[in-house]
Every structure is written in structure tokens, then in C-alpha cells.
Protein backbone atom coordinates (compact mmCIF):
# COMPACT_ATOMS: atom_id res chain seq x y z
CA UNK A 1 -1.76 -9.21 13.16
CA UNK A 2 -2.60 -12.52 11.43
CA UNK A 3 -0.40 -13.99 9.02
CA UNK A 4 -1.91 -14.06 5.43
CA UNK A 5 -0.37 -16.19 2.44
CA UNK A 6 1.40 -13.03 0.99
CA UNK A 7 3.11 -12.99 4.79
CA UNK A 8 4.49 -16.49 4.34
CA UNK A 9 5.97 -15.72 0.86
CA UNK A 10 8.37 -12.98 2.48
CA UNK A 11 11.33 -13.36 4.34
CA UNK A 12 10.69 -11.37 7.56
CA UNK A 13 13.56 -8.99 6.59
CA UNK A 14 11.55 -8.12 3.41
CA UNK A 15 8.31 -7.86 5.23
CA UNK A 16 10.45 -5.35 7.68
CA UNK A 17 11.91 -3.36 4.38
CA UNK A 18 8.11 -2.91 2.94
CA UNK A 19 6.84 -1.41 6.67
CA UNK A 20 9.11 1.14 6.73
CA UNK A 21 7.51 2.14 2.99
CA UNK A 22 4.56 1.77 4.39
CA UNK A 23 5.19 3.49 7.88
CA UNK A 24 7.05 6.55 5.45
CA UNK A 25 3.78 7.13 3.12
CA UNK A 26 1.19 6.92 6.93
CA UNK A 27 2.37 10.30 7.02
CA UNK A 28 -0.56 11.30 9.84
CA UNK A 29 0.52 7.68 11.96
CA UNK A 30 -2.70 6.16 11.81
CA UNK A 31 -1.57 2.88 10.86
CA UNK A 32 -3.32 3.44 7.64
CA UNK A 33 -2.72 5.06 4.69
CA UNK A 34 -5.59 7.31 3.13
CA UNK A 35 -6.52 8.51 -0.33
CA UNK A 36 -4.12 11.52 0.00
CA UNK A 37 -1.23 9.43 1.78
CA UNK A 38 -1.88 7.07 -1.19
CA UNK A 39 -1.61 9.57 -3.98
CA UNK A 40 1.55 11.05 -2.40
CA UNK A 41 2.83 7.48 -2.59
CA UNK A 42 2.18 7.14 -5.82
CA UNK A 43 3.20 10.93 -6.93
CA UNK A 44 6.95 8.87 -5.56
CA UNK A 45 6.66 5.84 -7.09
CA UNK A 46 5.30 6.68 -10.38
CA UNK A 47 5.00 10.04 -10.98
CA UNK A 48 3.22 9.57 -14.51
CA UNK A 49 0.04 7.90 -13.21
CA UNK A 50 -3.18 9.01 -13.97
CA UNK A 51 -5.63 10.59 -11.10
CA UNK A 52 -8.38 8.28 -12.66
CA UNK A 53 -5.82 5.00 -11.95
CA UNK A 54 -4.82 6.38 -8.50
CA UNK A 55 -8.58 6.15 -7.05
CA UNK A 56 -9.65 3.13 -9.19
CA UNK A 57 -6.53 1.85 -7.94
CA UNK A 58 -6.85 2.90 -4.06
CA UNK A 59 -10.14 1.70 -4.03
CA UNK A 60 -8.57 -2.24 -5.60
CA UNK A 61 -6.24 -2.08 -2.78
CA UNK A 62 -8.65 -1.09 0.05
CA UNK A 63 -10.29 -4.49 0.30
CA UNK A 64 -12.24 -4.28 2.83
CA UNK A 65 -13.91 -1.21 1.34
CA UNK A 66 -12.96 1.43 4.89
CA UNK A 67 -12.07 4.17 3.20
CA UNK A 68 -7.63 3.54 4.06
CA UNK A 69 -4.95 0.85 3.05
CA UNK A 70 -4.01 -1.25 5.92
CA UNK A 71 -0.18 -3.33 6.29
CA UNK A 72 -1.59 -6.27 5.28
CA UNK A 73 -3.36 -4.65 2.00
CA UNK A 74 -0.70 -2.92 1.22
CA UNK A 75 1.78 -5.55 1.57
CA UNK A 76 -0.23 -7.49 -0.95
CA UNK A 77 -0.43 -4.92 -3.16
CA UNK A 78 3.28 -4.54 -2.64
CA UNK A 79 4.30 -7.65 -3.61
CA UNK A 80 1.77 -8.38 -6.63
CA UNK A 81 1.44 -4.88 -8.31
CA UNK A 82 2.85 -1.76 -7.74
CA UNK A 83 4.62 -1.70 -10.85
CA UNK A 84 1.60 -1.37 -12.74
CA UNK A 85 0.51 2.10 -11.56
């Protein structure tokens, strides 16, 4: 796994804290978390949020445009926005 700028800004105890939210949504252990890990994720986190922001969102998050939300996309995500959903 390469280090990315949003890697850097973390302490490595934080990074640690936000895999084991990410390893708790990959509910099928792929390493990734799909559209329907994703909107059980957000069904947690903010239970008011619209389907129409949960795929416009998944699909902002999913960078590289594969169809799942890797660490590093998530962890981005993590730290910049997840609020706003």
C-alpha cells in the first residue's frame, strides 16, 4: 500500500482507528466496500441521508471508477467529508 498525502496527515494510531471502520462496514472481507456495504455504512453514520446522496456520493468516493471503495479512498473520504452525508 503506498502512502498518499491524506496517509501522512494521520498519526498511524488514527489511520489504525479508521481501518477497523473500514474493516467493520467490508462486511463480505473483500478489502473493499461495495454499494450495499456503503449504504449500510451510511444507514450508521447518518441515518437521514438521502438514497439519491448515497450513490452520487459512493460513486465521489470510488475514484477510480471500479465499482467498490478501497482503504485508501475511504480514508480520504474519512478524513475530508463524512460529515456531510
Amino acid at each position: 500500500m503506498s502512502e498518499n498525502a491524506s496517509e501522512k496527515a494521520l498519526a498511524p494510531e488514527k489511520i489504525a482507528e479508521v481501518r477497523k471502520e473500514f474493516d467493520f462496514f467490508d462486511v463480505d472481507g473483500s478489502g473493499t466496500i461495495g454499494l450495499r456495504e456503503f449504504i449500510e455504512l451510511l444507514t450508521v453514520l447518518s441515518p437521514k441521508t438521502k438514497a439519491s446522496h448515497v450513490k452520487e456520493g459512493f460513486g465521489l468516493i470510488d475514484k477510480n471508477n471500479n465499482g467498490s471503495i478501497d482503504f485508501e479512498e475511504f480514508l480520504e473520504w474519512w478524513q475530508q467529508s463524512w460529515w456531510e452525508y
